[in-house]
N, C-alpha and C. Protein backbone atom coordinates (compact mmCIF):
# COMPACT_ATOMS: atom_id res chain seq x y z
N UNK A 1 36.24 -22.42 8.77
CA UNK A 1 34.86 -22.11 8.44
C UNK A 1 34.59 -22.62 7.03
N UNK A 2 33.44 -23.20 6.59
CA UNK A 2 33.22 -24.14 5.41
C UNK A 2 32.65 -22.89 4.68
N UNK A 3 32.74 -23.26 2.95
CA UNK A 3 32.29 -22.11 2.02
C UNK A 3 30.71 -21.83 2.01
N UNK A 4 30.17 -22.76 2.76
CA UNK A 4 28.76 -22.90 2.99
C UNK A 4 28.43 -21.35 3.60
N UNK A 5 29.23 -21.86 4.75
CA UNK A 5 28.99 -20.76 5.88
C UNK A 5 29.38 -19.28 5.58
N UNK A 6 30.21 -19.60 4.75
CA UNK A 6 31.06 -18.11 4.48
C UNK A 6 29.77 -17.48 3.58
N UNK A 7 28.94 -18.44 2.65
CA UNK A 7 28.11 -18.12 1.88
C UNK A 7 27.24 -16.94 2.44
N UNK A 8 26.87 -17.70 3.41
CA UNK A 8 25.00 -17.11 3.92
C UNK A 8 25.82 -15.85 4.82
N UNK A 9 26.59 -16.37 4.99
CA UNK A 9 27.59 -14.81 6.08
C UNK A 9 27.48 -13.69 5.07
N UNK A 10 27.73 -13.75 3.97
CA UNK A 10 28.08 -12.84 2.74
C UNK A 10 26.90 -12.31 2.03
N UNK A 11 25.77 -12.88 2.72
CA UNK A 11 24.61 -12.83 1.75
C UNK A 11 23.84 -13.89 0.57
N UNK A 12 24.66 -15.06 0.10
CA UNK A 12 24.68 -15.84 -0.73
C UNK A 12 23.84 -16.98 -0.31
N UNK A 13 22.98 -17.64 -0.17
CA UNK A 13 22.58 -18.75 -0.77
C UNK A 13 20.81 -18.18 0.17
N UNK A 14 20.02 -19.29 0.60
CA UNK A 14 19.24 -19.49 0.91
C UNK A 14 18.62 -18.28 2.44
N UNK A 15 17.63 -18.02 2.29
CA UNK A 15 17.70 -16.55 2.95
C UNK A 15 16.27 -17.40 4.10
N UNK A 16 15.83 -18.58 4.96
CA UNK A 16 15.35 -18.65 5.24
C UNK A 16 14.52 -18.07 6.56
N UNK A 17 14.92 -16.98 7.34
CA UNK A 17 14.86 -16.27 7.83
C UNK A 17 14.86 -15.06 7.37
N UNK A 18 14.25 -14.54 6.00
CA UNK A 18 14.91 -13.70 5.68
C UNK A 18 13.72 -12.76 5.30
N UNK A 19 13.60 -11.57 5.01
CA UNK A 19 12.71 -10.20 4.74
C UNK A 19 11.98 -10.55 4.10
N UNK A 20 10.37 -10.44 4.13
CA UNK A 20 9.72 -11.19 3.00
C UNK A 20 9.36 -9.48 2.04
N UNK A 21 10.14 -8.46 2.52
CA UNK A 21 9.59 -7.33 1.68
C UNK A 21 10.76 -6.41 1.48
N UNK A 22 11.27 -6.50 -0.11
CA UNK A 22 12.85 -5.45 -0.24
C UNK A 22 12.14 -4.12 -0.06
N UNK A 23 13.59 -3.77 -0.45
CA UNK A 23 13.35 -2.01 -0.18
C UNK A 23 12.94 -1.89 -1.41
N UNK A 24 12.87 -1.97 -2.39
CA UNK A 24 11.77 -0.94 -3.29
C UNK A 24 10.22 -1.20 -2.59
N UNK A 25 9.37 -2.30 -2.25
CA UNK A 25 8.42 -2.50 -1.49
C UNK A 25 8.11 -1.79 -0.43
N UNK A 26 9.26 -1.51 0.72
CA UNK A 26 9.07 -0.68 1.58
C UNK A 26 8.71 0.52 0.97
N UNK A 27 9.54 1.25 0.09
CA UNK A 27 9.52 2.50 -0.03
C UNK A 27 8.26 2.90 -0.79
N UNK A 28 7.51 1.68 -1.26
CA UNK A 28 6.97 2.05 -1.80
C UNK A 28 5.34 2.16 -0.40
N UNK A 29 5.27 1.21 0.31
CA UNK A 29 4.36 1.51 1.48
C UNK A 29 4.52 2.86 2.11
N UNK A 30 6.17 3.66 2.11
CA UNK A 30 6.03 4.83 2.81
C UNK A 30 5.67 6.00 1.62
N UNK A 31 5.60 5.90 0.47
CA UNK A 31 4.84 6.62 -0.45
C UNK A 31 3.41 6.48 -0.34
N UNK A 32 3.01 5.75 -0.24
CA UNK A 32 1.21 5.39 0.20
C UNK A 32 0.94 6.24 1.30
N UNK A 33 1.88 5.82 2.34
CA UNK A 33 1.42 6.63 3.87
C UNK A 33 2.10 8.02 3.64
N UNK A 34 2.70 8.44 3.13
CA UNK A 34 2.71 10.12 2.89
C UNK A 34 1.78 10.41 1.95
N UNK A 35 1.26 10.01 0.81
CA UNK A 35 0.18 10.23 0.02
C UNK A 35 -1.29 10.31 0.88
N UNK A 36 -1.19 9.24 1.50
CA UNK A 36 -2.38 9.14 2.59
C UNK A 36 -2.34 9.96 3.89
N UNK A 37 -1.34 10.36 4.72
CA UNK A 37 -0.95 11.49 5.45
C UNK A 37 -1.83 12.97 4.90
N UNK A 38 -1.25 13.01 3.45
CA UNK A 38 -1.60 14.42 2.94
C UNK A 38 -2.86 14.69 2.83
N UNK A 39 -3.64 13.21 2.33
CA UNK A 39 -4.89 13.42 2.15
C UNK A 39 -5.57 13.62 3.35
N UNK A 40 -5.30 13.21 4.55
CA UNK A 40 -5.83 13.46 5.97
C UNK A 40 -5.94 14.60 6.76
N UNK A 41 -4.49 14.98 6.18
CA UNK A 41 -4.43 16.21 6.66
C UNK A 41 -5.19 17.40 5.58
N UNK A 42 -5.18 17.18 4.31
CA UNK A 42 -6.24 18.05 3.95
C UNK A 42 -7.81 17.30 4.37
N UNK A 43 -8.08 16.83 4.56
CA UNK A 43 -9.30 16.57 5.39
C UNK A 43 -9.72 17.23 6.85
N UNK A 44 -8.74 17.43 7.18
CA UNK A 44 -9.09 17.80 8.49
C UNK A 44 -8.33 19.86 8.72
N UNK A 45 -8.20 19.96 7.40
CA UNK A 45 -7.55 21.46 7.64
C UNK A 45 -8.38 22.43 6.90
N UNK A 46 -9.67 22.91 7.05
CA UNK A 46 -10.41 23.38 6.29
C UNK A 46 -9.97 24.18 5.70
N UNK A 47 -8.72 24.93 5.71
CA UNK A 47 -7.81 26.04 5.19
C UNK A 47 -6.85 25.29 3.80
N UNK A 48 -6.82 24.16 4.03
CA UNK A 48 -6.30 23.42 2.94
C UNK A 48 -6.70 23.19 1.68
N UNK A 49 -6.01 23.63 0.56
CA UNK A 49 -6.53 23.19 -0.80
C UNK A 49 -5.55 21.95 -1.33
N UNK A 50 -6.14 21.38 -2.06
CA UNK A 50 -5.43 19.76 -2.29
C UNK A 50 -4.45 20.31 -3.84
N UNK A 51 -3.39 20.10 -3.89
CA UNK A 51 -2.44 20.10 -5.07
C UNK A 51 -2.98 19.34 -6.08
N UNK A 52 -4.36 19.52 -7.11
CA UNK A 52 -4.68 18.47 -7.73
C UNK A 52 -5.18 19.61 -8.76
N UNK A 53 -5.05 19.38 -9.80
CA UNK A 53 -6.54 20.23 -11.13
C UNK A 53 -7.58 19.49 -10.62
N UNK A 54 -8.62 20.54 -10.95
CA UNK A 54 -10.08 20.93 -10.97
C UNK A 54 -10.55 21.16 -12.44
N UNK A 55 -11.13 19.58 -12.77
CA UNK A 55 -11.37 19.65 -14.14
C UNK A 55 -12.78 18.74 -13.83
N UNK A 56 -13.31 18.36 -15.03
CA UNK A 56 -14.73 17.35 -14.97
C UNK A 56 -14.64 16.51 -14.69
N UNK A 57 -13.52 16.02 -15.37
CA UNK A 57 -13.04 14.66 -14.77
C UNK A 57 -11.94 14.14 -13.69
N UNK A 58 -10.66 14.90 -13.82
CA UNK A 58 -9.88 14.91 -12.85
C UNK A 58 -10.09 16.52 -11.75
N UNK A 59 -10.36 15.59 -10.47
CA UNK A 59 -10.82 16.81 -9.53
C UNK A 59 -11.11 16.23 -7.82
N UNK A 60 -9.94 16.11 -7.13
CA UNK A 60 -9.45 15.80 -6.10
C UNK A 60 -10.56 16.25 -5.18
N UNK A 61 -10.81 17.51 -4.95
CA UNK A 61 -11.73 17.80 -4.30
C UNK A 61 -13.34 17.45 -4.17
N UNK A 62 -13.53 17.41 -5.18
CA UNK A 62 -15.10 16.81 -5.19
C UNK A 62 -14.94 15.34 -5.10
N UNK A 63 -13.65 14.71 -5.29
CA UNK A 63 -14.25 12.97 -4.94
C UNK A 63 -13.66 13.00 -3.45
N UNK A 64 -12.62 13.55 -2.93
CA UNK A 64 -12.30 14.09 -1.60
C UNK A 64 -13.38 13.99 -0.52
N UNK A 65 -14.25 15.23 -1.08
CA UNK A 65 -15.13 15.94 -0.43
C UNK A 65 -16.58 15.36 -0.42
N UNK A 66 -16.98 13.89 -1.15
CA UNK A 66 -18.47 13.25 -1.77
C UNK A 66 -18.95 12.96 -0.18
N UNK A 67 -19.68 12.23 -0.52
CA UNK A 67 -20.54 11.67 0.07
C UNK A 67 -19.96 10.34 0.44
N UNK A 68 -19.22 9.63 -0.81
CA UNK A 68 -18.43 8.23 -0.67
C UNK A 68 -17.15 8.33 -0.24
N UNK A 69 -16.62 9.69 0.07
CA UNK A 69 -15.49 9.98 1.16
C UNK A 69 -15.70 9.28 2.38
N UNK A 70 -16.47 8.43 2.67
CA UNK A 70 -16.94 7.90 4.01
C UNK A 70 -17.26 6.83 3.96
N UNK A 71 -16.70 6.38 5.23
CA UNK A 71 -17.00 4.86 5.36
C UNK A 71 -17.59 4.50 6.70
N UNK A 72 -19.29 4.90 7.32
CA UNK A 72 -19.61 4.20 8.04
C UNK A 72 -19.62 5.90 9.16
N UNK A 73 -19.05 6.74 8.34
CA UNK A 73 -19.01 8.02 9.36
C UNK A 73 -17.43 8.45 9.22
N UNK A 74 -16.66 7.65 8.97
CA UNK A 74 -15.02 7.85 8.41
C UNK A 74 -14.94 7.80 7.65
N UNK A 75 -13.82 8.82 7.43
CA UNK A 75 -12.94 9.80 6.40
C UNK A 75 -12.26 8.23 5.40
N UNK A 76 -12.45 8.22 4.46
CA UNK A 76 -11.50 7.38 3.71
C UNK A 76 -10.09 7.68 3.90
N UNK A 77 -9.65 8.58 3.90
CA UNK A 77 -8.32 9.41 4.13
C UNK A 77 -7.95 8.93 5.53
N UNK A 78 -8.68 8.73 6.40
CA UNK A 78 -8.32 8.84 7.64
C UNK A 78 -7.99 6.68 7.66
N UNK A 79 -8.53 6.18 7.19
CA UNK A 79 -8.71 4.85 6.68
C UNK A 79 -6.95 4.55 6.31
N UNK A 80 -7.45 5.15 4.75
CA UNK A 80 -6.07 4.79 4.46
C UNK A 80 -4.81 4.94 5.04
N UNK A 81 -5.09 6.29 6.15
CA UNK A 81 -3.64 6.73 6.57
C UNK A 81 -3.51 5.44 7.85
N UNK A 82 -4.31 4.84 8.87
CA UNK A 82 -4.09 3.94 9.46
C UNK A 82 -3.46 2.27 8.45
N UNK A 83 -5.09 2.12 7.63
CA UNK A 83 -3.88 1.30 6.65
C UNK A 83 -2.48 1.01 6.18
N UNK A 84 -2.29 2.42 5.45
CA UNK A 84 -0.88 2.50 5.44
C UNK A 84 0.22 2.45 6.53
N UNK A 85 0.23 3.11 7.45
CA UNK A 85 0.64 2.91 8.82
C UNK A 85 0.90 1.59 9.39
N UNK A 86 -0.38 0.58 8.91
CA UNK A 86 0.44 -0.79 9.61
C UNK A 86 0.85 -1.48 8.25
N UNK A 87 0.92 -1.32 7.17
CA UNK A 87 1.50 -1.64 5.99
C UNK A 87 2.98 -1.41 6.27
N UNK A 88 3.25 0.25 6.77
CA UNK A 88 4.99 0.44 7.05
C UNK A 88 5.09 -0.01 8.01
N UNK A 89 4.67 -0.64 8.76
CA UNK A 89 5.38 -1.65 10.33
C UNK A 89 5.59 -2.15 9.80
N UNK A 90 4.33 -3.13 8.88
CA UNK A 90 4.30 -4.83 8.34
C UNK A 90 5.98 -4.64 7.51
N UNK A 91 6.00 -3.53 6.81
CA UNK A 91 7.04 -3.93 5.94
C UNK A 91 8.45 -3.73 6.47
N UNK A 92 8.77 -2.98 7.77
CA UNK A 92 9.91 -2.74 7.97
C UNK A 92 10.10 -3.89 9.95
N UNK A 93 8.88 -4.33 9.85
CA UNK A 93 8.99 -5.70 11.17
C UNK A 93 8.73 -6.72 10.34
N UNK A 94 8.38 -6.76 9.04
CA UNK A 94 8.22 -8.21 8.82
C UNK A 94 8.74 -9.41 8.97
N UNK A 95 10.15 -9.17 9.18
CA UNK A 95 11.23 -10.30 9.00
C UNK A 95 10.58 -11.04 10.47
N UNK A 96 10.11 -10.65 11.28
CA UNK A 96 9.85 -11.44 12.59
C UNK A 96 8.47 -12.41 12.24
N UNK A 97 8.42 -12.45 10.97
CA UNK A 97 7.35 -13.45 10.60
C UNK A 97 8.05 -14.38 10.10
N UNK A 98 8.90 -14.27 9.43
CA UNK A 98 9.92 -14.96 8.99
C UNK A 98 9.19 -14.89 7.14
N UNK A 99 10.02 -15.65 6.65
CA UNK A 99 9.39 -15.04 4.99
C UNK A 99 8.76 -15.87 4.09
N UNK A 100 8.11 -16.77 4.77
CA UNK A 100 6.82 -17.56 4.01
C UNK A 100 5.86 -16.91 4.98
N UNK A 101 5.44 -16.97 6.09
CA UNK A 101 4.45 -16.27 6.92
C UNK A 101 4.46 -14.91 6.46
N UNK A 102 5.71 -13.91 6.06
CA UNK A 102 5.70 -12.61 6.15
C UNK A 102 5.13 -12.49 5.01
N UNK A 103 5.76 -13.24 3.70
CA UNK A 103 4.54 -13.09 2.34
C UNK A 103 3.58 -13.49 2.58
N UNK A 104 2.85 -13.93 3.32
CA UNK A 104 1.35 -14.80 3.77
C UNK A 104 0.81 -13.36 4.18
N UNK A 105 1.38 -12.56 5.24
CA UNK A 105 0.64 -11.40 6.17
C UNK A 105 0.60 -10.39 5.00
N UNK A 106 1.68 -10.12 4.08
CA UNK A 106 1.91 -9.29 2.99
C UNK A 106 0.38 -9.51 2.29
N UNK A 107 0.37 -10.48 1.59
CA UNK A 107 -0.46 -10.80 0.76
C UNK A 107 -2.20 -10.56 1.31
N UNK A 108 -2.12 -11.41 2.55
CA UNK A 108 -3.98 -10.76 3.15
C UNK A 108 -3.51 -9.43 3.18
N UNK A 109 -2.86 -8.15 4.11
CA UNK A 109 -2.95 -6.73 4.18
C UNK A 109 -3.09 -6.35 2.82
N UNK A 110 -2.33 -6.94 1.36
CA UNK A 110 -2.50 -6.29 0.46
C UNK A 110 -3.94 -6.37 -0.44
N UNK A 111 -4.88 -7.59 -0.02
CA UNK A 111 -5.54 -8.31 -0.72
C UNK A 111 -6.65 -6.84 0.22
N UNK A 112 -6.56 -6.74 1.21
CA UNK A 112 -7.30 -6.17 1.69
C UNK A 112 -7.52 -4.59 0.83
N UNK A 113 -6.73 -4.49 0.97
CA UNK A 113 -6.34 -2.88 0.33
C UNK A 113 -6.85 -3.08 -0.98
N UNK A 114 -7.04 -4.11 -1.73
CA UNK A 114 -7.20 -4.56 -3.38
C UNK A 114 -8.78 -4.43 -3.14
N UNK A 115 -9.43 -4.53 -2.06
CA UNK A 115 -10.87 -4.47 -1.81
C UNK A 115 -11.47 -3.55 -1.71
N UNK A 116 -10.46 -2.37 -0.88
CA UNK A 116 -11.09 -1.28 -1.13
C UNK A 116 -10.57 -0.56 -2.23
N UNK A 117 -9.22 -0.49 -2.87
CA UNK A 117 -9.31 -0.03 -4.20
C UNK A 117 -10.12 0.10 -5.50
N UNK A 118 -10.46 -1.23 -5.46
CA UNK A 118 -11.80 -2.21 -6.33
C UNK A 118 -12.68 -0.66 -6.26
N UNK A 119 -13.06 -0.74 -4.59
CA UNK A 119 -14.68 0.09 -4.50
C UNK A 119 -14.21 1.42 -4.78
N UNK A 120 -13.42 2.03 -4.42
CA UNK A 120 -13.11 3.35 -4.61
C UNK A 120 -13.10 3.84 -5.78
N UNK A 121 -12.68 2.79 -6.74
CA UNK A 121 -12.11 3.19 -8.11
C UNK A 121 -13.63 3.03 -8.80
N UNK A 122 -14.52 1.92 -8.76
CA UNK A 122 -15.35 1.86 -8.71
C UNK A 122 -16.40 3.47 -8.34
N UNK A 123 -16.18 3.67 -6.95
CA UNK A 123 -16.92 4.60 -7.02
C UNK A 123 -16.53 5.96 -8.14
N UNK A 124 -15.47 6.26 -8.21
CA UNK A 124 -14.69 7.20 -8.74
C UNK A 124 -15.38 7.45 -10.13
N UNK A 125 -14.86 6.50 -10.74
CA UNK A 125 -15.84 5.95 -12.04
C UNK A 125 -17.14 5.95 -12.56
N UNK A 126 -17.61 5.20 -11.41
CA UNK A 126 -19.10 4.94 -11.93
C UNK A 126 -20.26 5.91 -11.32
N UNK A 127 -19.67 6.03 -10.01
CA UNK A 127 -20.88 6.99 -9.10
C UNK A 127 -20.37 8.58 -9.17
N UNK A 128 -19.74 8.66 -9.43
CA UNK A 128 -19.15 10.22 -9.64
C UNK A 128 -18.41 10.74 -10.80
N UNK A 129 -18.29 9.63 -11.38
CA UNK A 129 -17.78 10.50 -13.07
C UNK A 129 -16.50 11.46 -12.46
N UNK A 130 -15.60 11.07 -11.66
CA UNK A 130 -14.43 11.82 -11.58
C UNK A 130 -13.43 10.96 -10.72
N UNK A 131 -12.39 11.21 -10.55
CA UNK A 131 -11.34 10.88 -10.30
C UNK A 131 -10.27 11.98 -9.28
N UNK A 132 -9.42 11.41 -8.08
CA UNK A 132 -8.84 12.00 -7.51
C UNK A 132 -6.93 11.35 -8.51
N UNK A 133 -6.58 12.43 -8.69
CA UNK A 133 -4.79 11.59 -8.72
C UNK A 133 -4.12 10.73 -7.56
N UNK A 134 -4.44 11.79 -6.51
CA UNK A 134 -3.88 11.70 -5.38
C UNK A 134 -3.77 10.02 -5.00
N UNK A 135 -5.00 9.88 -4.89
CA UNK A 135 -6.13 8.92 -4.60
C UNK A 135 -5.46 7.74 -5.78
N UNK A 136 -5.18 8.10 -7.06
CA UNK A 136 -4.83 6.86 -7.83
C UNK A 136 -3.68 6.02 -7.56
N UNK A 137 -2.68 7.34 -6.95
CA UNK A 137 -1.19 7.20 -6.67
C UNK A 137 -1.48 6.48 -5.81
N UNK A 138 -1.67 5.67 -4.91
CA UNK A 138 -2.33 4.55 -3.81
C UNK A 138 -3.19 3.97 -4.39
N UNK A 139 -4.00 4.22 -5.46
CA UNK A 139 -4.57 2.76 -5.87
C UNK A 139 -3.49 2.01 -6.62
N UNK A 140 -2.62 2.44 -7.44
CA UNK A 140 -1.71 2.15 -8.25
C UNK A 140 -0.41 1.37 -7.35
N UNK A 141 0.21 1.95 -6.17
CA UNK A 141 0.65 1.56 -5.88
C UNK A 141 0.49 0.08 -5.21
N UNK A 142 -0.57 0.44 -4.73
CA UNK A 142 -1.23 -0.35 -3.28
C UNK A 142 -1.65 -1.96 -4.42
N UNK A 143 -1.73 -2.01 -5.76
CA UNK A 143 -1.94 -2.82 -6.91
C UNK A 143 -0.43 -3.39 -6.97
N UNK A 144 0.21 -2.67 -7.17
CA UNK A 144 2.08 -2.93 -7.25
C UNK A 144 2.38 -3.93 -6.15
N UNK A 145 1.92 -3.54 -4.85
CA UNK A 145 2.52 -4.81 -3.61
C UNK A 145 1.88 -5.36 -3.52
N UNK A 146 0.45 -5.72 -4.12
CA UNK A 146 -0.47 -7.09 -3.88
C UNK A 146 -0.24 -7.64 -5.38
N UNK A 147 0.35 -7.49 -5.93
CA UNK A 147 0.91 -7.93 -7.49
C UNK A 147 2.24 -9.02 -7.11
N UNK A 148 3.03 -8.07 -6.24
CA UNK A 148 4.14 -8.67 -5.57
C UNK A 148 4.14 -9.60 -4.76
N UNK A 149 3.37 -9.56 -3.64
CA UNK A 149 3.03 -10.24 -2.55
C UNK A 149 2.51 -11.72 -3.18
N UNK A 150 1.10 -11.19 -4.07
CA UNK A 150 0.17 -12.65 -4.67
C UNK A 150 1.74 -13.25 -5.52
N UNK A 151 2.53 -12.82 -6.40
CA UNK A 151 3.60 -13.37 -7.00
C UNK A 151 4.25 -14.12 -6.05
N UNK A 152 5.26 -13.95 -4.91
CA UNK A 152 6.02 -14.41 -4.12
C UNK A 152 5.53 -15.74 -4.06
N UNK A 153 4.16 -15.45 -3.20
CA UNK A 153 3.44 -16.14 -2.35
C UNK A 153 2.86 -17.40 -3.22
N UNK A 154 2.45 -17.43 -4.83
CA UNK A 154 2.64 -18.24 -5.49
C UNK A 154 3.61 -19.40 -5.97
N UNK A 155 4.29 -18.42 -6.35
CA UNK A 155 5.98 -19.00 -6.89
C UNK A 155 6.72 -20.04 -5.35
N UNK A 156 5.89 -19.80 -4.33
CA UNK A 156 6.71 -20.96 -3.49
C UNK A 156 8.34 -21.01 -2.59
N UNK A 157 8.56 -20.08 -3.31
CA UNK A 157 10.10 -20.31 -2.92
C UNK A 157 10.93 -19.45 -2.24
N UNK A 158 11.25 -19.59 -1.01
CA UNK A 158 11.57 -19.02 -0.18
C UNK A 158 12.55 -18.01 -0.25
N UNK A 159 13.77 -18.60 -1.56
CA UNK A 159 14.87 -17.99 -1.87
C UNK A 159 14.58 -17.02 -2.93
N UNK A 160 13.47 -16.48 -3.27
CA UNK A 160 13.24 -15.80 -4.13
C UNK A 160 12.99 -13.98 -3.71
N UNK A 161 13.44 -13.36 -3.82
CA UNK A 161 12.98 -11.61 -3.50
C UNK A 161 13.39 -10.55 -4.67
């Protein structure tokens, strides 16, 4: 067997078939979808109070609970938790894209999510003078893998993760 072979056997050289999303990335999509889980489920549990301070500015419940909690008749919460949901497929099936396509699919799902972060944060800000944490912890993150993704997907190079 040539040292070539022994290479890529071992992990070593060129990964062209290979994961376009490590595990800190994953783990970090299944932090989004339990963040987004929680928020759903306090949405839909009227008995539920959200783990957040209730201040003027930071106050989970009133940006939770607005008017711009909705999109079209849906729950933002209910949004994100599907979002996230095919974010943790995308990231733990990706390799069947192989890993220039899989940073390609990475990058639109994340670009997407960067669209509604934009508005949310936006709304948060400007139309309501308050802020959810909950809610940041997924904008923040959900910024982290389209940071990653747009990087990869720039830089070109296949052997890179």
């Amino acid at each position: 067997m040539s040292s070539v072979a022994e290479g890529r056997g071992a992990g070593v050289g060129p990964r062209v078939g290979g994961d376009p999303t490590p595990l800190w990335a994953k783990l970090l999509w299944v932090v989004n979808l339990l963040v987004s889980a929680y928020l759903t489920w306090d949405h839909y549990n009227a008995a539920a109070v959200l783990v957040c301070p209730e201040g003027e500015f930071v106050n989970c419940a009133s940006v939770t609970s607005s008017p711009w909690a909705y999109l079209l008749g849906i729950p933002m919460a209910l949004l994100g938790l599907l979002y996230n949901a095919a974010g943790v497929a995308f990231a733990f099936a990706g390799r069947r894209f192989g890993l220039r396509r899989g940073r390609l699919v990475g990058l639109v799902l994340t670009a997407l999510g960067m669209v509604f972060v934009l508005y949310l944060v936006w709304v948060e800000f400007v139309m309501l003078g308050q802020i959810c944490l909950w809610c940041t912890v997924i904008h923040v993150v959900t910024a982290v893998l389209f940071i990653y993704y747009l990087t990869v997907s720039l830089a070109g190079s296949p052997e890179l993760d």
